[in-house]
N, C-alpha and C. Protein backbone atom coordinates (compact mmCIF):
# COMPACT_ATOMS: atom_id res chain seq x y z
N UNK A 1 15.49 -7.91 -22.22
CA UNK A 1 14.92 -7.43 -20.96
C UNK A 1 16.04 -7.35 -19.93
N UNK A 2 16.18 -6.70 -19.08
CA UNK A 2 16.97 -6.01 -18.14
C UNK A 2 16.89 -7.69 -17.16
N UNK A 3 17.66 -7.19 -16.26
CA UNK A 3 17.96 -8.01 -15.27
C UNK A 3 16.65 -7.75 -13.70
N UNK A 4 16.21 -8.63 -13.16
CA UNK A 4 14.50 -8.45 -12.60
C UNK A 4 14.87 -9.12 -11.06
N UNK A 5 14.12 -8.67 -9.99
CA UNK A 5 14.22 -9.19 -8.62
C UNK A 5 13.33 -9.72 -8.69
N UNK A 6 12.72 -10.96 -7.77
CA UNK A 6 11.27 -11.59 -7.56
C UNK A 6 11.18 -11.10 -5.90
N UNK A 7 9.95 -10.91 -5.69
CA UNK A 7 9.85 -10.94 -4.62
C UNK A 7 8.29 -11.84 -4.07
N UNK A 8 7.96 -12.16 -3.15
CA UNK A 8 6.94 -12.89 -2.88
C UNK A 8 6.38 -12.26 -1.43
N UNK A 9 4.90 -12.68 -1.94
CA UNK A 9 4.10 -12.17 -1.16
C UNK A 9 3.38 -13.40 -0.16
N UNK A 10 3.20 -13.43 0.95
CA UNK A 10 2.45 -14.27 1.71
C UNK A 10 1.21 -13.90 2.19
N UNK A 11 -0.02 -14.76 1.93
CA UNK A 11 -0.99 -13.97 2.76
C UNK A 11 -1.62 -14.79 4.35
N UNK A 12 -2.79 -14.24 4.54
CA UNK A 12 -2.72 -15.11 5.94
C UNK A 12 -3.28 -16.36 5.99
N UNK A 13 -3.21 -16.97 4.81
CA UNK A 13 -3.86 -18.43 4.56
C UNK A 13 -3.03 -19.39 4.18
N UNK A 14 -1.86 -18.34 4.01
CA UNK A 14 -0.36 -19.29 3.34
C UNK A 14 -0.01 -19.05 1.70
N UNK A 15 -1.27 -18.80 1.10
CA UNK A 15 -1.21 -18.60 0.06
C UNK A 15 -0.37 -17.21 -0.38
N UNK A 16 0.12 -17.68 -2.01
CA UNK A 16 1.44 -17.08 -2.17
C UNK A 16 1.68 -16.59 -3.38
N UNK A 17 2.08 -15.62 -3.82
CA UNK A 17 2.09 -14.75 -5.02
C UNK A 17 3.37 -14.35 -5.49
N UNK A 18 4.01 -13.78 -6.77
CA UNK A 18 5.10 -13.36 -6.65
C UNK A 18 5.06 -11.93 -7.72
N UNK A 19 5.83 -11.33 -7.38
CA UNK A 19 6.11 -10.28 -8.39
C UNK A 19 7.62 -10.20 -8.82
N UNK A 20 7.83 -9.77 -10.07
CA UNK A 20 9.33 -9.50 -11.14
C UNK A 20 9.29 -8.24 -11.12
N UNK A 21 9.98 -7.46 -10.38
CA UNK A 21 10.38 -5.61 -10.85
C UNK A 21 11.68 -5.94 -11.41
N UNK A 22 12.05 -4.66 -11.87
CA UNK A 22 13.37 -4.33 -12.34
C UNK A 22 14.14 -4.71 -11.50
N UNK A 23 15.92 -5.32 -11.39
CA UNK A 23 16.59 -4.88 -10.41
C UNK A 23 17.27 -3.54 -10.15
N UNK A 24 17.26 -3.53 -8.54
CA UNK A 24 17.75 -2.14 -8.49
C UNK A 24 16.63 -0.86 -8.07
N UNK A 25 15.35 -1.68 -8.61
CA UNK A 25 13.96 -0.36 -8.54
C UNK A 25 13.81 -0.04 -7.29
N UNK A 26 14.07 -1.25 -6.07
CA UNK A 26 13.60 -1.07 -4.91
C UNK A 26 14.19 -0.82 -4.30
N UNK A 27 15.84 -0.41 -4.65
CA UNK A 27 16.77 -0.32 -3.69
C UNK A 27 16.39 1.41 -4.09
N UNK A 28 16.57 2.15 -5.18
CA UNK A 28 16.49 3.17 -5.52
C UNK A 28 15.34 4.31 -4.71
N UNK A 29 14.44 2.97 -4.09
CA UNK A 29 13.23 3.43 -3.27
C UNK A 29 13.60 4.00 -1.93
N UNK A 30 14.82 2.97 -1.51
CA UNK A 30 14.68 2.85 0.03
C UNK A 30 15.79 3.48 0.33
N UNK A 31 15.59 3.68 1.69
CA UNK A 31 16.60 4.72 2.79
C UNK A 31 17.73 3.85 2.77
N UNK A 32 18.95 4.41 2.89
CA UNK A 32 20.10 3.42 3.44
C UNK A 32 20.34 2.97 4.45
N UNK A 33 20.24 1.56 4.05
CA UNK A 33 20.15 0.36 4.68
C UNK A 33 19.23 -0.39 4.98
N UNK A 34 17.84 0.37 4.41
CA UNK A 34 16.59 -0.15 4.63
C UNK A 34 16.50 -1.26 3.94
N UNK A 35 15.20 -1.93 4.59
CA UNK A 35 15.00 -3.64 4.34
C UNK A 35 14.71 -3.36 2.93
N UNK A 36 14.87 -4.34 1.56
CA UNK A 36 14.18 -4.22 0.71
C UNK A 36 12.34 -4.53 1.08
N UNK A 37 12.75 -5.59 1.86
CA UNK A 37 10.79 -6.14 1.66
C UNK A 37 10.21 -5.35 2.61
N UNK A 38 10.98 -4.14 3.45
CA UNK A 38 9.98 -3.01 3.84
C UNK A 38 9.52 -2.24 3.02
N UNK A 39 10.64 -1.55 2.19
CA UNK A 39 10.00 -0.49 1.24
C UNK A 39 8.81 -1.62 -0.09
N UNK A 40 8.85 -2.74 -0.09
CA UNK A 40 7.82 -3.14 -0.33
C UNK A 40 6.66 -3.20 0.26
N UNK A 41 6.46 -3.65 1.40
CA UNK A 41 5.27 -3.66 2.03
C UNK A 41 5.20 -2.23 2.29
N UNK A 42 5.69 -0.93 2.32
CA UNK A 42 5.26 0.13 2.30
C UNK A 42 4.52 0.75 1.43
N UNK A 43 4.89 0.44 -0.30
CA UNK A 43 4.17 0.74 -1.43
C UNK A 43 3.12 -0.13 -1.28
N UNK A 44 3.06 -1.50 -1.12
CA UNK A 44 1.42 -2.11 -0.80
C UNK A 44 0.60 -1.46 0.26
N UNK A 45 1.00 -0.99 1.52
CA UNK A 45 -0.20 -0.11 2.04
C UNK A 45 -0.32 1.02 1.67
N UNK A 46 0.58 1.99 0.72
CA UNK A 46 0.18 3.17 0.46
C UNK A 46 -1.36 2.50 -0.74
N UNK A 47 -0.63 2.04 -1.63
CA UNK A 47 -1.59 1.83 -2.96
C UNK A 47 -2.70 1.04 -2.07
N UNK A 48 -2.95 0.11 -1.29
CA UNK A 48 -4.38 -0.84 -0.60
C UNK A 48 -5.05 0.59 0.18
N UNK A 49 -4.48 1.56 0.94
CA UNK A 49 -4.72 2.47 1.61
C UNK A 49 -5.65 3.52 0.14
N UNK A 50 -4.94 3.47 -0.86
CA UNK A 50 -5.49 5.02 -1.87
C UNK A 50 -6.08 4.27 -1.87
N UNK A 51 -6.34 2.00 -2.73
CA UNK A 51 -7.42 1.96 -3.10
C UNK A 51 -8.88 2.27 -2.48
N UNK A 52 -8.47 1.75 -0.82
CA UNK A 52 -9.64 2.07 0.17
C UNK A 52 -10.57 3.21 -0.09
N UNK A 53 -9.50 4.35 0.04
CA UNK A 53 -10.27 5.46 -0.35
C UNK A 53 -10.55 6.06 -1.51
N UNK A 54 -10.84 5.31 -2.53
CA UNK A 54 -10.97 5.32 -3.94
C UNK A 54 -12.75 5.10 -3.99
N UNK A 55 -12.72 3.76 -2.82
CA UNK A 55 -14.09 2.99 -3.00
C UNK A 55 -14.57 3.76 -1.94
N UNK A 56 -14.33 4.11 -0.95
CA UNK A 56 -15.04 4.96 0.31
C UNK A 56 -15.32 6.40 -0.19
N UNK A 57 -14.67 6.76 -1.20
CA UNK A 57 -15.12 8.09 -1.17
C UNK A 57 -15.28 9.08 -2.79
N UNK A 58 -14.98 8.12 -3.32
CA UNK A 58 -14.90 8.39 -5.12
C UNK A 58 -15.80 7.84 -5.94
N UNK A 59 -16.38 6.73 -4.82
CA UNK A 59 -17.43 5.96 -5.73
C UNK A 59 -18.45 6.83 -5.97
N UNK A 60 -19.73 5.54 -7.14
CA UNK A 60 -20.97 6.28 -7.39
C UNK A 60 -21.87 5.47 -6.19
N UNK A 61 -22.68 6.13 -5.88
CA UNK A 61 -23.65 5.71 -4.88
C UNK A 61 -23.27 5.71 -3.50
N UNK A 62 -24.38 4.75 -2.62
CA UNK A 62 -24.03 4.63 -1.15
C UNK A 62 -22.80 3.39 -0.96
N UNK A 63 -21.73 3.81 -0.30
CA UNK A 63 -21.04 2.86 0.26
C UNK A 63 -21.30 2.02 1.06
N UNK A 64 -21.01 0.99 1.27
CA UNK A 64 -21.38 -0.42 2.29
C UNK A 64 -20.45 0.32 3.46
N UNK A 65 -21.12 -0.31 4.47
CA UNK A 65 -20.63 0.26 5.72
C UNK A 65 -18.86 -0.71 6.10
N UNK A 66 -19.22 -2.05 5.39
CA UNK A 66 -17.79 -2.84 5.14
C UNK A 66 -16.83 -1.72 4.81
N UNK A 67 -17.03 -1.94 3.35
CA UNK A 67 -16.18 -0.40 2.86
C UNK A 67 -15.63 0.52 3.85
N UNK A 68 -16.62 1.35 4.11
CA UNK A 68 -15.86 2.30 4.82
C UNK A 68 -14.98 1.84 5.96
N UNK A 69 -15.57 0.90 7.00
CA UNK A 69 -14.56 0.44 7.86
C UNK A 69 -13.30 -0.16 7.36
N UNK A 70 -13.11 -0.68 6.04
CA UNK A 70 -12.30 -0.99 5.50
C UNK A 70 -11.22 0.09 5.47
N UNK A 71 -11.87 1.02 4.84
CA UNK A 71 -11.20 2.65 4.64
C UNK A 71 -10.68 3.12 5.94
N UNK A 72 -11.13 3.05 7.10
CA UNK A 72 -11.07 3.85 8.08
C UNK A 72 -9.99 2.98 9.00
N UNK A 73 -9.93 1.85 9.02
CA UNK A 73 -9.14 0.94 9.27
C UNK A 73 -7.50 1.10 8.84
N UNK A 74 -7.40 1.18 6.99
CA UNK A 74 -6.33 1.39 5.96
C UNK A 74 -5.87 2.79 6.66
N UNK A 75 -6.46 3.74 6.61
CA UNK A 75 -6.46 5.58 7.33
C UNK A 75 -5.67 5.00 8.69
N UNK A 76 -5.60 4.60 9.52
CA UNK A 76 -5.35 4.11 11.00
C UNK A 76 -3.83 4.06 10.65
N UNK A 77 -4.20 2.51 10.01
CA UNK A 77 -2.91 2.00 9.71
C UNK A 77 -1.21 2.45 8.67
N UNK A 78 -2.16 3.12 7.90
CA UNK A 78 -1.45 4.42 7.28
C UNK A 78 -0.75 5.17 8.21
N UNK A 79 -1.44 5.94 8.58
CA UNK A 79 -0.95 6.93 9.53
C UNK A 79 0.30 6.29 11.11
N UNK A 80 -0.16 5.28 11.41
CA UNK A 80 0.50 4.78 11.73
C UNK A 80 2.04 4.24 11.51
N UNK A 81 2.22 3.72 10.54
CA UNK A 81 3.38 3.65 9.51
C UNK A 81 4.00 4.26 9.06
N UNK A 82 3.81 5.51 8.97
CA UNK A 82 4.36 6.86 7.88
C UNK A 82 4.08 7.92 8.94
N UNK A 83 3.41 7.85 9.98
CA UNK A 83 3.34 9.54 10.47
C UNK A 83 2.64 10.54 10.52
N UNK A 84 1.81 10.45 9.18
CA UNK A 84 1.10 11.13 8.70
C UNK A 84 -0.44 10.62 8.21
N UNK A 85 -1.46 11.33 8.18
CA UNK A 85 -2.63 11.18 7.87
C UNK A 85 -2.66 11.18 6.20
N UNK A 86 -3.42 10.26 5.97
CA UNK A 86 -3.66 9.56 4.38
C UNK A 86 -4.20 11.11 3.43
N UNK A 87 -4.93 11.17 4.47
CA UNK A 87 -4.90 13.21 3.67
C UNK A 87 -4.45 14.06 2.98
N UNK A 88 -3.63 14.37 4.13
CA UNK A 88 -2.61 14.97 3.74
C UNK A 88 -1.39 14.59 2.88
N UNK A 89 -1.28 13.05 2.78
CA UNK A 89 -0.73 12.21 2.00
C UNK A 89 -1.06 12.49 0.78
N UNK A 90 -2.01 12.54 0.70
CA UNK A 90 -3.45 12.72 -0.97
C UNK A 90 -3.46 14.12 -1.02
N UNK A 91 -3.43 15.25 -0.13
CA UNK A 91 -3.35 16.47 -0.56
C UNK A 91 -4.50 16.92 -0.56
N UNK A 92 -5.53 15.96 0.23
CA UNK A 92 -7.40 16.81 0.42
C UNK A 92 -7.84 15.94 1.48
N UNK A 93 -8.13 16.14 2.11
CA UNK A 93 -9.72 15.13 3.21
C UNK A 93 -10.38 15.04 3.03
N UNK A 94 -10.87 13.91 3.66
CA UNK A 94 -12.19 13.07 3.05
C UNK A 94 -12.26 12.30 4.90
């Protein structure tokens, strides 16, 4: 197996997680000079952001109104971060 970065995650309870990528994967990601643990926390709100709208708008049935504020919240904060609307990100609206 190749040589691996750890990186760790904190959440707001303290509690703590870690992940092993490749080394090198995340530098290959990021702008020069960019933080590594930005272009991480950037791929976690893109992917928490698609999942949002996975469950807000792909599901079967009626969505919980949680949900969607969940979704609409992730959409905010997205756009916020990047510039751009999660949409157009995805290539359709919803």
């Amino acid at each position: 197996m190749a040589d691996t970065e750890t990186y760790t995650v904190t959440g707001p309870n303290g509690e703590e997680d870690t992940v092993e990528l490749p080394a090198g994967l995340v530098g290959t990601m990021a702008e020069q000079g960019e933080n590594p643990a930005k272009v991480i926390s950037d791929v976690v709100l893109q992917a928490m952001a698609q999942q949002a709208h996975m469950m807000a708008h792909h599901g079967e049935g009626e969505v919980p109104e949680e949900i969607q504020e969940m979704n609409d919240t992730a959409e905010e904060l997205f756009e916020a971060r990047f510039g751009t609307s999660l949409a157009d990100a995805l290539g359709h609206s919803h």
